[in-house]
N, C-alpha and C. Protein backbone atom coordinates (compact mmCIF):
# COMPACT_ATOMS: atom_id res chain seq x y z
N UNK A 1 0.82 -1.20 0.00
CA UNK A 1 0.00 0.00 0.00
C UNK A 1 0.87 1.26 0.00
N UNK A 2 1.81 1.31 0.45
CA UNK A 2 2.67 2.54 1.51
C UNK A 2 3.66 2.42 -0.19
N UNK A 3 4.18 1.29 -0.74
CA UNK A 3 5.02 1.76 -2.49
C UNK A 3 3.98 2.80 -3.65
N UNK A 4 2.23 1.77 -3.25
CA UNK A 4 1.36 2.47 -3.95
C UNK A 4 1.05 4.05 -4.35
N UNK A 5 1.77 4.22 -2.72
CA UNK A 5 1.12 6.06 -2.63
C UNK A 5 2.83 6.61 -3.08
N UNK A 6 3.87 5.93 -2.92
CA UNK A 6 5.00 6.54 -3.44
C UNK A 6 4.72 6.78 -4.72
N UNK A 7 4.01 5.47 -5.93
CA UNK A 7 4.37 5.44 -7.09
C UNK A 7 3.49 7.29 -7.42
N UNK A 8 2.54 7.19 -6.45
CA UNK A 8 1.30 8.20 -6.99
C UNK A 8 1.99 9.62 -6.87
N UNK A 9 2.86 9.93 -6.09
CA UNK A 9 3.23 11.07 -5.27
C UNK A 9 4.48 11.17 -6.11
N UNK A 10 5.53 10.16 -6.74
CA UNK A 10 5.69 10.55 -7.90
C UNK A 10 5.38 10.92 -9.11
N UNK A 11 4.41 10.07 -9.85
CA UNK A 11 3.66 10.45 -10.71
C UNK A 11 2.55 12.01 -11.00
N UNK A 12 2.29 12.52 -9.27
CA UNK A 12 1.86 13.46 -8.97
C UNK A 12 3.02 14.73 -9.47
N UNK A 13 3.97 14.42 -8.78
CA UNK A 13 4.56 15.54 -8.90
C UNK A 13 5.85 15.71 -10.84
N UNK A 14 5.85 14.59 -10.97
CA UNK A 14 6.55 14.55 -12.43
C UNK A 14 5.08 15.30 -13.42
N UNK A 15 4.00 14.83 -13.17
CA UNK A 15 2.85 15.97 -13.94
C UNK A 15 2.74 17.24 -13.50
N UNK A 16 3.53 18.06 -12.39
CA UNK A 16 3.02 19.05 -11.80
C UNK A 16 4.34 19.21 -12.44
N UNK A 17 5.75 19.07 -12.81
CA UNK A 17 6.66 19.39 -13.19
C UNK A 17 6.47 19.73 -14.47
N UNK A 18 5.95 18.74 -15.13
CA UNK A 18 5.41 18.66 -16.78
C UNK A 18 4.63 19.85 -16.93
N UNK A 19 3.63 20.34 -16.41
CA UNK A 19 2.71 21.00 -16.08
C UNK A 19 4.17 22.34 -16.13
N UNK A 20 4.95 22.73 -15.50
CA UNK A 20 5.08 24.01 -15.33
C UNK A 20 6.02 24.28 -16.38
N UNK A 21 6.77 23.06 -17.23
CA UNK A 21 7.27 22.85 -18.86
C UNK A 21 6.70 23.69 -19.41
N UNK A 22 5.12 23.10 -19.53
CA UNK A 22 4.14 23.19 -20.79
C UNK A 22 3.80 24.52 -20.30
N UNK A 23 3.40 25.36 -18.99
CA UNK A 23 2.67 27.10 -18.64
C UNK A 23 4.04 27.88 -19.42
N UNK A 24 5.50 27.39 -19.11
CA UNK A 24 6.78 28.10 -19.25
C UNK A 24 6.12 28.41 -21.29
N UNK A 25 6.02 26.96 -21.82
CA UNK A 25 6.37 26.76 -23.41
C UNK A 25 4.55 27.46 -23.75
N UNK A 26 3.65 27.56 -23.09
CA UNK A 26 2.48 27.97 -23.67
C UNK A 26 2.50 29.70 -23.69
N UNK A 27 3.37 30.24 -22.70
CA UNK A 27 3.35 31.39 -22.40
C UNK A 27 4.46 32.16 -24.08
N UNK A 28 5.39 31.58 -23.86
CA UNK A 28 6.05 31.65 -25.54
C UNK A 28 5.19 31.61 -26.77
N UNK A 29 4.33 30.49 -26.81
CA UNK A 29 3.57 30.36 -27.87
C UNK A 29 1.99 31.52 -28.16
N UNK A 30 2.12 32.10 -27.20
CA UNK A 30 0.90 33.26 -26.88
C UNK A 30 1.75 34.62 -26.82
N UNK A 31 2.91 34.67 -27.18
CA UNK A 31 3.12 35.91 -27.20
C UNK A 31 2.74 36.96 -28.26
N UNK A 32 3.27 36.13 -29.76
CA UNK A 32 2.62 36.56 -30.91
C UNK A 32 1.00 36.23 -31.61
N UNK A 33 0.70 36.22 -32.17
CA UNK A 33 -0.14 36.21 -32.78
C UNK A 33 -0.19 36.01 -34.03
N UNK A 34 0.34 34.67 -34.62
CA UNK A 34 0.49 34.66 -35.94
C UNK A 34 0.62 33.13 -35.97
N UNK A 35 0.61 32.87 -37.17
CA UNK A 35 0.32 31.42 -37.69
C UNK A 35 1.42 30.36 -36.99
N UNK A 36 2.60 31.21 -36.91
CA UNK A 36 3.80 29.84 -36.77
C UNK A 36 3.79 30.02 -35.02
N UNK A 37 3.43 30.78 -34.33
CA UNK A 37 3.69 30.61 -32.57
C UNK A 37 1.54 30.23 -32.76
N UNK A 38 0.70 30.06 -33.63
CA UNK A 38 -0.31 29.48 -33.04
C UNK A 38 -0.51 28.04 -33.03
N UNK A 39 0.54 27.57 -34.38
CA UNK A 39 0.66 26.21 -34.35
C UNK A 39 2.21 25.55 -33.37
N UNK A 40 2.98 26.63 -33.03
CA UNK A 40 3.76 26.10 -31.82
C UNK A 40 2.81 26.02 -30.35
N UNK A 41 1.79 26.97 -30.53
CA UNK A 41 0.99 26.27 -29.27
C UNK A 41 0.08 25.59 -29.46
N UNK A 42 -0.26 25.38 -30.32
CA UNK A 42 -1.37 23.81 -30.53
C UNK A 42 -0.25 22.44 -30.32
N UNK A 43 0.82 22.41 -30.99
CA UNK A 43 1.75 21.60 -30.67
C UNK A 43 2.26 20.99 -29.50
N UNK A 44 2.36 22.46 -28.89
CA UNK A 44 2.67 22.24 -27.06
C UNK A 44 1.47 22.00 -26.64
N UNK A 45 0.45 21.95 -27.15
CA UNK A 45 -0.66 21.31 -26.05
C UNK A 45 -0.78 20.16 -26.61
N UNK A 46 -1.15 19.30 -27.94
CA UNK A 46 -0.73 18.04 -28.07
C UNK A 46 0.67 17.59 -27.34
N UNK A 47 1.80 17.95 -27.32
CA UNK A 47 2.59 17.22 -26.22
C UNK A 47 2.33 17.02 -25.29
N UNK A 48 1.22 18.20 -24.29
CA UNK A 48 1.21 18.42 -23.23
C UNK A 48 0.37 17.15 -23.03
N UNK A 49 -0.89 16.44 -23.69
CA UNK A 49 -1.82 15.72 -23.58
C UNK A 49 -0.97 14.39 -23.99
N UNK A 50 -0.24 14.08 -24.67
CA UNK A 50 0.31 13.02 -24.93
C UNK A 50 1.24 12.81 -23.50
N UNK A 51 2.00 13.42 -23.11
CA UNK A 51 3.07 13.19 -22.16
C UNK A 51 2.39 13.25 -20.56
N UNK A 52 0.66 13.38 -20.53
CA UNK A 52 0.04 13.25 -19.56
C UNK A 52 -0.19 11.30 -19.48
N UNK A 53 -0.45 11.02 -20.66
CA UNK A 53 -0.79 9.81 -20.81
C UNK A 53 0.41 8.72 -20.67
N UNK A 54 1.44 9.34 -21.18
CA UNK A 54 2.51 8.27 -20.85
C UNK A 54 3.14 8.70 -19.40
N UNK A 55 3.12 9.68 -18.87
CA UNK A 55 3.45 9.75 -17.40
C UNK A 55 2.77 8.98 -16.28
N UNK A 56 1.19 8.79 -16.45
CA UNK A 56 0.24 7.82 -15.98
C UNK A 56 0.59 6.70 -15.93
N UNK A 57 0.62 6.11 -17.63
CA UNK A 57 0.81 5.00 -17.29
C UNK A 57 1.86 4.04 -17.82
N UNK A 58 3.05 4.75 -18.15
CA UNK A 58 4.78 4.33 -18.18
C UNK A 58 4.75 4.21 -16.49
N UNK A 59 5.77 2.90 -16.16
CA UNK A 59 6.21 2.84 -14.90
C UNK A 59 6.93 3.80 -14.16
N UNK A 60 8.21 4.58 -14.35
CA UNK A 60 8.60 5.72 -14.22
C UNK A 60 8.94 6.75 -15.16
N UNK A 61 9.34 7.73 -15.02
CA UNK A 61 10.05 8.49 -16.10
C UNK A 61 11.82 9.20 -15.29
N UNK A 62 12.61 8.66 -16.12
CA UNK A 62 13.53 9.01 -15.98
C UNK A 62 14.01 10.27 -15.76
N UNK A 63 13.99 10.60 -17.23
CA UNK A 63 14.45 12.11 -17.79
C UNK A 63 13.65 13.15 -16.44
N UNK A 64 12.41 13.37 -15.93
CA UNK A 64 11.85 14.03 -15.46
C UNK A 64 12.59 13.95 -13.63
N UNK A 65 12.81 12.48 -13.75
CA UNK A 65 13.64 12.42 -11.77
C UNK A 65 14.93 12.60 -11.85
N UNK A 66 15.40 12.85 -12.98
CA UNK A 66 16.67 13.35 -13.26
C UNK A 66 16.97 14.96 -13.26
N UNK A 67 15.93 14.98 -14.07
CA UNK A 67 15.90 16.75 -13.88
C UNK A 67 15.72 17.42 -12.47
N UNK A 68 14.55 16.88 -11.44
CA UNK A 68 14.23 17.32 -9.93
C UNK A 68 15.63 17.41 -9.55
N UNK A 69 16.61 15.94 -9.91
CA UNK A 69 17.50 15.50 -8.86
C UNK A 69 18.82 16.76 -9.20
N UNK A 70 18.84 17.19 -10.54
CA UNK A 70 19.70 17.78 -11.21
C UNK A 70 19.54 19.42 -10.74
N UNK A 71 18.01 19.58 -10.66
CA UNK A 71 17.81 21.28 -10.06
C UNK A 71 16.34 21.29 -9.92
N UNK A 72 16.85 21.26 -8.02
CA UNK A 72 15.82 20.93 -7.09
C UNK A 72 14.78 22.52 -6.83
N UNK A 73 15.78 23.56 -7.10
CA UNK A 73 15.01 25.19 -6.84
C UNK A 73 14.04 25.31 -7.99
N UNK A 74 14.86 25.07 -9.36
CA UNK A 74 13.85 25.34 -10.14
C UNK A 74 12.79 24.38 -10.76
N UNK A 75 12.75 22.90 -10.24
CA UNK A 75 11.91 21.87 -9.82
C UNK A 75 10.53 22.43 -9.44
N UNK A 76 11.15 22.98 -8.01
CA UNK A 76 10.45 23.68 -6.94
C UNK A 76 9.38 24.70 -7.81
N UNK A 77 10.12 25.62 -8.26
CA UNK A 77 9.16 26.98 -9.35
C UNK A 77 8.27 25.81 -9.94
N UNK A 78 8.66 24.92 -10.86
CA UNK A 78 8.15 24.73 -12.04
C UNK A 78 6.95 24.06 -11.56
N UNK A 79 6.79 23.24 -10.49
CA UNK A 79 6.06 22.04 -9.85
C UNK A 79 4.80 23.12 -9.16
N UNK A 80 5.32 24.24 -8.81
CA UNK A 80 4.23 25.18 -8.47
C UNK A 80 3.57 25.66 -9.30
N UNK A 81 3.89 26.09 -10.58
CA UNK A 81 3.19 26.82 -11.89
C UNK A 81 2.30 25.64 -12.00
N UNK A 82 3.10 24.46 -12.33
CA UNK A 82 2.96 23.18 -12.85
C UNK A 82 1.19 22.81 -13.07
N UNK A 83 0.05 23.51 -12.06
CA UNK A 83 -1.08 23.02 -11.64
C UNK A 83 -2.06 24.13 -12.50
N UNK A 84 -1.32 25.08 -13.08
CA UNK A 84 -1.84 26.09 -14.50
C UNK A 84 -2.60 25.58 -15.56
N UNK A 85 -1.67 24.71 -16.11
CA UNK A 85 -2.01 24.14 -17.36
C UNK A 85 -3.27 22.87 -17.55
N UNK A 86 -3.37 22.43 -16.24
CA UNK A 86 -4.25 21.14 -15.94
C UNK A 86 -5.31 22.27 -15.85
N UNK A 87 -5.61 23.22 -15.08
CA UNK A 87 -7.08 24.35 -14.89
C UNK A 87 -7.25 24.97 -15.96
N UNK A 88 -6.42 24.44 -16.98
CA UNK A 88 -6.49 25.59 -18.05
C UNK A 88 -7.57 24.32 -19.26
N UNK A 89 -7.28 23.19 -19.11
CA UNK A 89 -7.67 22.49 -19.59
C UNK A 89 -9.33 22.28 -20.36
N UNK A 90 -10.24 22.56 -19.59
CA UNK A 90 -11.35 22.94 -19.68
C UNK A 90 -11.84 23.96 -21.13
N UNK A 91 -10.83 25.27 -20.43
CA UNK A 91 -11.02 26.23 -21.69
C UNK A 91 -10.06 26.13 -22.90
N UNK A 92 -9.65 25.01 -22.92
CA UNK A 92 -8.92 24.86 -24.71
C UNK A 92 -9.89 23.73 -25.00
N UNK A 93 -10.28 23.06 -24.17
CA UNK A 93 -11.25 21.91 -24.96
C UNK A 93 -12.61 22.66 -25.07
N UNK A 94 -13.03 23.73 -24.99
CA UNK A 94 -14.03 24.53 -24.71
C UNK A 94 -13.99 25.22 -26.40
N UNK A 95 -12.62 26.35 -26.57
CA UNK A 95 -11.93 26.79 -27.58
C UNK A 95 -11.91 25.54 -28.85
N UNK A 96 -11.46 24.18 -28.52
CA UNK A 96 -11.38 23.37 -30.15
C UNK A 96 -12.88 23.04 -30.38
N UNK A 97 -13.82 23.24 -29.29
CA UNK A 97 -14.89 22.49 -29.94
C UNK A 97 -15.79 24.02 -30.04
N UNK A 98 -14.91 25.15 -30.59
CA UNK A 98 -15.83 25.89 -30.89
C UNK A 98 -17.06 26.71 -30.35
N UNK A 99 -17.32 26.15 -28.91
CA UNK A 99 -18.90 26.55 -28.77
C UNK A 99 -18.73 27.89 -28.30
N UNK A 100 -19.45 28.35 -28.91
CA UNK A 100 -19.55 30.26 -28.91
C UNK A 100 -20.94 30.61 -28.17
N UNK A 101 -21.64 29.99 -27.75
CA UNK A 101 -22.72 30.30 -26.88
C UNK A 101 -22.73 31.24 -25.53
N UNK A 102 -23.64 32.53 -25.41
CA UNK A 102 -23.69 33.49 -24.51
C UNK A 102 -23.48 32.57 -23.25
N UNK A 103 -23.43 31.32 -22.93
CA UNK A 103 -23.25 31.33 -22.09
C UNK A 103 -21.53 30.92 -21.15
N UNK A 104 -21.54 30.17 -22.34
CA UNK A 104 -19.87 29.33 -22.71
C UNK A 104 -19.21 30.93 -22.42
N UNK A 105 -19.08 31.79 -23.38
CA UNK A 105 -18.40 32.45 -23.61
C UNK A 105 -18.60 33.48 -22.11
N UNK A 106 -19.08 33.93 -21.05
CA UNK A 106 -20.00 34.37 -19.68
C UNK A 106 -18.87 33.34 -18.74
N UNK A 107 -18.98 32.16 -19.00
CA UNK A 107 -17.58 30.76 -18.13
C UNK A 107 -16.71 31.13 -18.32
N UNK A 108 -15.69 30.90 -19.64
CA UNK A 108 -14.82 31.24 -20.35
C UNK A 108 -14.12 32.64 -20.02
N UNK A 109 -14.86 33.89 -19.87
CA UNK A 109 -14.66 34.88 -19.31
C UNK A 109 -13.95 34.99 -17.55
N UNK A 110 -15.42 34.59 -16.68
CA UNK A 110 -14.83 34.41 -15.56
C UNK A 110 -14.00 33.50 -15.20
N UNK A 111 -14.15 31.92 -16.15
CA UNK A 111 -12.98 31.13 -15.87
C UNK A 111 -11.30 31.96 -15.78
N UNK A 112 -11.60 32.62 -16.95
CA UNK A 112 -9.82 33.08 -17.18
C UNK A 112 -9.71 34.19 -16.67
N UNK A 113 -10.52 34.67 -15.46
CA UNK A 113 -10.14 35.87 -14.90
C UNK A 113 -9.63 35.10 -13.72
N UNK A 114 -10.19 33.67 -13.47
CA UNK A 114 -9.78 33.51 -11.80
C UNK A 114 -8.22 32.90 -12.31
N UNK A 115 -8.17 32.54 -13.57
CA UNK A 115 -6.94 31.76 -13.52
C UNK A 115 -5.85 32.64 -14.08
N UNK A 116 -6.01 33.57 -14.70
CA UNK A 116 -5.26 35.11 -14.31
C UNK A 116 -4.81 35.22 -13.34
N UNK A 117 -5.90 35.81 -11.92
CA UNK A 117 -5.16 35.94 -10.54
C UNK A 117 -4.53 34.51 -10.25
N UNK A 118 -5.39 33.25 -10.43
CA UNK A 118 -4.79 32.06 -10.01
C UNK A 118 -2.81 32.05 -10.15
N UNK A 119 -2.43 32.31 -11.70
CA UNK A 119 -1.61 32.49 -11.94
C UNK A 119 -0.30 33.28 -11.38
N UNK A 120 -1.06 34.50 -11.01
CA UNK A 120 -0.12 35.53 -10.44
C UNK A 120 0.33 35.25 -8.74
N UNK A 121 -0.52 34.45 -8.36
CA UNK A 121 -0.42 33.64 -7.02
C UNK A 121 0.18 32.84 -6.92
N UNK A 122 0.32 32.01 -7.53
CA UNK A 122 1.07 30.70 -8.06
C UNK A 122 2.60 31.00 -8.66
N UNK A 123 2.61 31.64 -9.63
CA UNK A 123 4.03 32.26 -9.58
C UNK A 123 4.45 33.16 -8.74
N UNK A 124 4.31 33.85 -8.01
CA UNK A 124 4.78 34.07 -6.62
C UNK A 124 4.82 33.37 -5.95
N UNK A 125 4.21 32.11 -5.48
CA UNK A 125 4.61 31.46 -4.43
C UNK A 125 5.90 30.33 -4.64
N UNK A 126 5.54 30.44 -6.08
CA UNK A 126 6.75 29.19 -7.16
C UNK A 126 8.48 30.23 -6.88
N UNK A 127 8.55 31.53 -6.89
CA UNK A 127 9.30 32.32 -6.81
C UNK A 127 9.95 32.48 -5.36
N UNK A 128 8.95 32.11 -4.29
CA UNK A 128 9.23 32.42 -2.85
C UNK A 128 10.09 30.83 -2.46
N UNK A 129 9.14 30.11 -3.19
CA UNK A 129 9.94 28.68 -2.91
C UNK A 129 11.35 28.48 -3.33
N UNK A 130 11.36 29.12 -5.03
CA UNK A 130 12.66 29.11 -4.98
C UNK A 130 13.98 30.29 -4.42
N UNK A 131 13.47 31.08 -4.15
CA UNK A 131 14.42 31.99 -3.29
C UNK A 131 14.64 31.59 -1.56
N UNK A 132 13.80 30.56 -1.04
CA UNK A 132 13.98 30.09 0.24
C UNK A 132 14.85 28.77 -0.13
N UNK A 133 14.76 27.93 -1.00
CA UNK A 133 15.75 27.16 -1.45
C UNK A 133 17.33 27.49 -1.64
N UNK A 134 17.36 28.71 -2.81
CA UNK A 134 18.58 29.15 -2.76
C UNK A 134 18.82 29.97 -1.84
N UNK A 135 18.51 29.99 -0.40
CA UNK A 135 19.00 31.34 0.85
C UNK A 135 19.15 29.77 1.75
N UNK A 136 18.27 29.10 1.63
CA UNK A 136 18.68 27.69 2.17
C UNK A 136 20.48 27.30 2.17
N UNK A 137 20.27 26.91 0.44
CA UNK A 137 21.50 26.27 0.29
C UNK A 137 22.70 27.17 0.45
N UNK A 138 22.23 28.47 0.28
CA UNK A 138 23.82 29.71 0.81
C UNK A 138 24.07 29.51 2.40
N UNK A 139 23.15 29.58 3.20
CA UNK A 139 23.42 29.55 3.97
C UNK A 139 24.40 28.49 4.57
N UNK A 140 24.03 27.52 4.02
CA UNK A 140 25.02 26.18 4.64
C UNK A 140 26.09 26.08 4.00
N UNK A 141 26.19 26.27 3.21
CA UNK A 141 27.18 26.74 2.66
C UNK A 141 28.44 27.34 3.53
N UNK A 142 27.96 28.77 3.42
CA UNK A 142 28.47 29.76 4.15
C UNK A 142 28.07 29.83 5.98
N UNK A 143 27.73 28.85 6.10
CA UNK A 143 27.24 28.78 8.17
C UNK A 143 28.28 27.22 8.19
C-alpha cells in the first residue's frame, strides 16, 4: 500500500513538473499572434496531452527524476506553476470544440479571470519557494 502512494506522489509531482514545462512553453507560444507561434501552441498542447498519458501509465520516467534531482530550486518553481495548465484544460477543450454560446463564452470569461489571478499567485509562491531554497542552500554553505 505505503510503495502504492509513493508510485502516486511521484507520478503526482513529475505531472506538476510537466505542467510548469508546458505554462513556461504555452506562455512563448501566446506571445505573438500569428500562424507559426499558433501552431507552436497547438503543438505544445498536443505534447502536453500526450506526455500526460505516458506519465500515468509508463512505470517511471527518468528524464523528469533526473531533472528534480539535477535542479531541485527550479523543480520547486516549475512544480508550483505546474497546476496552470491542468485548470487551463477545460477552456482549450471549450476553444477546439468551438462553442460560442452566450453562455460558454459568460464561463470562459470568468474562468480566465480567476486563472489570471490564479496564476499571479502561483508564480509568486513558485518564486518564494525558490528563493527560500537558494537562501537555504547559501546559507550552509556559508554557516
Amino acid at each position: 500500500m505505503k510503495k502504492m502512494k509513493n508510485i502516486w506522489k511521484s507520478k503526482i509531482k513529475n505531472l506538476l513538473l510537466l505542467g510548469g514545462f508546458i505554462d513556461l512553453l504555452s506562455i512563448l507560444a501566446t506571445m505573438f499572434h500569428n500562424v507559426v507561434f499558433e501552431t507552436f501552441g497547438l503543438l505544445v498542447f498536443l505534447f502536453f496531452i500526450y506526455n500526460i498519458v505516458i506519465i500515468l501509465f509508463k512505470p517511471e520516467n527518468k528524464n523528469l527524476e533526473n531533472f528534480k534531482t539535477k535542479f531541485p530550486k527550479i523543480s520547486a518553481f516549475l512544480m508550483w506553476i505546474g497546476i496552470l495548465p491542468y485548470l487551463s484544460l477545460p477552456l482549450s477543450f471549450i476553444y477546439l470544440t468551438l462553442a460560442h454560446s452566450e453562455t460558454i463564452q459568460t464561463f470562459t470569461s470568468l474562468y480566465g479571470a480567476f486563472l489570471e489571478i490564479l496564476s499571479y499567485i502561483l508564480y509568486a509562491c513558485g518564486l518564494i519557494m525558490f528563493l527560500k531554497m537558494f537562501y537555504q542552500e547559501n546559507k550552509v554553505k556559508s554557516g
